[in-house]
Protein backbone atom coordinates (compact mmCIF):
# COMPACT_ATOMS: atom_id res chain seq x y z
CA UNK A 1 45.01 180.18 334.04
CA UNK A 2 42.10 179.32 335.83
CA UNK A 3 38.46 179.83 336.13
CA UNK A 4 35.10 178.72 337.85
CA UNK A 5 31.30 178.74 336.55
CA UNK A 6 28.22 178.54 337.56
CA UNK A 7 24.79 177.57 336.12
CA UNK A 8 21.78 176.49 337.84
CA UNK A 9 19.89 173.81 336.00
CA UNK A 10 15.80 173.32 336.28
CA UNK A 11 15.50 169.20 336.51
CA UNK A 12 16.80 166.74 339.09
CA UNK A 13 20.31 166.17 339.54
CA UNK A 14 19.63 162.49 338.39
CA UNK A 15 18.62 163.56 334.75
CA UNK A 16 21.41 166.52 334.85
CA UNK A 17 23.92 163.82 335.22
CA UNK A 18 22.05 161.49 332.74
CA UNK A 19 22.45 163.91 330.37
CA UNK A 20 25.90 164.76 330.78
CA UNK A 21 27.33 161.15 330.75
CA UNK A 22 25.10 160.61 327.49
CA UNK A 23 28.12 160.78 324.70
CA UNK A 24 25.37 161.14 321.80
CA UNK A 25 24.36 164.29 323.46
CA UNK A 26 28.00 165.99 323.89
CA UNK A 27 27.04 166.97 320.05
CA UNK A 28 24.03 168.83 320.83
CA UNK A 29 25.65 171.23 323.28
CA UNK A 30 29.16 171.27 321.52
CA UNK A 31 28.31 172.35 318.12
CA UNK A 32 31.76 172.25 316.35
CA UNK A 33 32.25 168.74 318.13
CA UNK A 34 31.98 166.74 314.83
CA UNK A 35 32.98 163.08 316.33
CA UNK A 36 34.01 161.18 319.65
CA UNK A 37 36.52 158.49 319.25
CA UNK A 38 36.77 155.90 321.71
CA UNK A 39 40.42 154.76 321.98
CA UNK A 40 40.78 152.76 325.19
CA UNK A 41 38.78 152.10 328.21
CA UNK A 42 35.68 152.41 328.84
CA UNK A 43 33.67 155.61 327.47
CA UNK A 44 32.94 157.59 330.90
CA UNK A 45 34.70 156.09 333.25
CA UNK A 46 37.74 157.16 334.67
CA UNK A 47 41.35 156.12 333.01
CA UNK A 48 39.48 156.06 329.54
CA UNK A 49 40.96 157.91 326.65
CA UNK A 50 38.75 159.40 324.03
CA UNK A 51 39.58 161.71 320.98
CA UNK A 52 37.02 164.88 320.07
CA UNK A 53 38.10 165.71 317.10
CA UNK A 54 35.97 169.29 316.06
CA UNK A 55 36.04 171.96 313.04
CA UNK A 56 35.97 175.43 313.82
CA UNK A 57 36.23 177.21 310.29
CA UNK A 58 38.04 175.42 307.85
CA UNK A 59 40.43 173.72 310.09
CA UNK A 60 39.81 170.76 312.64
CA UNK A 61 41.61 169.97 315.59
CA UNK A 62 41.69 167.02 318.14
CA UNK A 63 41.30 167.27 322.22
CA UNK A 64 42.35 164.36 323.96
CA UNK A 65 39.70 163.53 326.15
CA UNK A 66 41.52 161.31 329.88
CA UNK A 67 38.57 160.91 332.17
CA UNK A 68 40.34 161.10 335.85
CA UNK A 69 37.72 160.94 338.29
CA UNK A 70 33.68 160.25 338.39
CA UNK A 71 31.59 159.56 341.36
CA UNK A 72 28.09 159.56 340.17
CA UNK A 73 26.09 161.85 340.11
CA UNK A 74 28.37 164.14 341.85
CA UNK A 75 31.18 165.02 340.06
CA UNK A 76 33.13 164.04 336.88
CA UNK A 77 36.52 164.97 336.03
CA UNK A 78 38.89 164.83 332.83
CA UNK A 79 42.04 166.49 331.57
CA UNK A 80 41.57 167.86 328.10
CA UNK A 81 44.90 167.49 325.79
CA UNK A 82 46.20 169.20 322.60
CA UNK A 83 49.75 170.52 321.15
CA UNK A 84 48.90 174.08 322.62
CA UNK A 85 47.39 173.09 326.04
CA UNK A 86 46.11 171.00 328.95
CA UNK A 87 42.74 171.95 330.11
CA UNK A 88 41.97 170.02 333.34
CA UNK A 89 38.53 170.40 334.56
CA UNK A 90 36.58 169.54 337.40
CA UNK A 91 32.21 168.97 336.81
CA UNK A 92 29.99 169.44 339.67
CA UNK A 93 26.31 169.05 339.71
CA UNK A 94 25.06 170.06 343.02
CA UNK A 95 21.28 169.29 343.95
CA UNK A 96 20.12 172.93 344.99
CA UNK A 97 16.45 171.76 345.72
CA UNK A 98 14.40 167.99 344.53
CA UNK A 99 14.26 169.78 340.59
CA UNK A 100 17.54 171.99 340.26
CA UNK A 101 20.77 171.68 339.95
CA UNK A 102 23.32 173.57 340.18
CA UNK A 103 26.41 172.54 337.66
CA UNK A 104 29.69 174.01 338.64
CA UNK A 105 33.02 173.75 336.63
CA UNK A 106 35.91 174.55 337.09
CA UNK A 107 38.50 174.75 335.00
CA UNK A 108 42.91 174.95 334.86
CA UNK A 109 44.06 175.23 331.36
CA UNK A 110 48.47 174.78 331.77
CA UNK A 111 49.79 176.11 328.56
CA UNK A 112 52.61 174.12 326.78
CA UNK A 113 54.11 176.59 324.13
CA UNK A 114 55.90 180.12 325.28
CA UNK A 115 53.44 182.12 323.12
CA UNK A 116 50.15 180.13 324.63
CA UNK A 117 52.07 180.77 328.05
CA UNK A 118 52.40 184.70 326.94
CA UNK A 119 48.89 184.66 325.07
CA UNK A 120 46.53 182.40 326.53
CA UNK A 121 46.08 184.65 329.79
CA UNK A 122 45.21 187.26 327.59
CA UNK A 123 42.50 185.36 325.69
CA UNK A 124 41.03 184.33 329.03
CA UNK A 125 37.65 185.76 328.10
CA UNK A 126 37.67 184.60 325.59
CA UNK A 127 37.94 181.20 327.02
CA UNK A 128 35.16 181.75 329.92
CA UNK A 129 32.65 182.89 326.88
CA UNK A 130 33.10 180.16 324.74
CA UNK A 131 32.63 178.21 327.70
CA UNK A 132 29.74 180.10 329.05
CA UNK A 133 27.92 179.59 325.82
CA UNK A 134 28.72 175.24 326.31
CA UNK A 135 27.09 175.31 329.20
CA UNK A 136 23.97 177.48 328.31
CA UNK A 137 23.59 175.05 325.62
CA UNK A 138 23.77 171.80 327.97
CA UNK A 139 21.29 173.41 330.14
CA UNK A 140 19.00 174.60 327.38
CA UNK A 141 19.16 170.86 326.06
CA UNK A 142 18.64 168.90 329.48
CA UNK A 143 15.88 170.93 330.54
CA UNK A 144 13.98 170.41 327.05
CA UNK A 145 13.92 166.90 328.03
């Protein structure tokens, strides 16, 4: 299943990108993101391997966060990992004028189990909201900066 966004950011690519690579701020705009686990490499940069482990209700879960590609401040890339799912996606901040940006992701989620595989298309608004409302978030955060 995939999907592409959008979102036009008011500041300069420069602090866009700042903000994004900033792990203290991945909190801010993920709300149920309750703590980022460094287990090997280096935090950012591509071939690292991080855990996010979040709570959504009364039950937490862990992504496992491979960074696969960055070329600053253009793009950033990572495949997202759990039991259910592998959500590779693909950041692009594109400098639209000297104070805007526009950030556009795109996203592949491959689904591992048969009933993800039968349910997961079916819950693919579901998906593009949630991440909708990440990225409204981001941008409401970097341009309060």
């Amino acid at each position: 299943m995939k999907f592409t966004l959008e979102l036009p950011i008011r500041k300069p690519r420069a602090e866009v990108w700042k903000a994004f690579d900033n792990v203290e701020n991945m909190k801010k705009w993920q709300p149920t993101l309750i703590k980022f686990e460094n287990v090997s490499g280096t935090p950012g940069q591509p071939g690292a391997v991080s855990n996010l482990i979040y709570a959504e209700g009364k039950r937490e879960f862990v992504l496992v966060e491979k960074i696969t590609y960055r070329a600053e401040p253009d793009q950033f890339d990572g495949v997202y990992e759990n039991d259910f799912a592998d959500n590779v996606i693909k950041n692009f901040f594109i400098a639209t004028s000297e104070n805007e940006t526009l950030w556009k992701m795109e996203n592949e989620f491959k689904f591992k189990t048969f009933i993800m595989k039968i349910m997961g298309p079916l819950m693919k608004k579901n998906f593009v909201i949630r991440t909708e409302k990440d990225m409204a978030r981001f941008k409401e955060l970097v341009e309060s900066l």
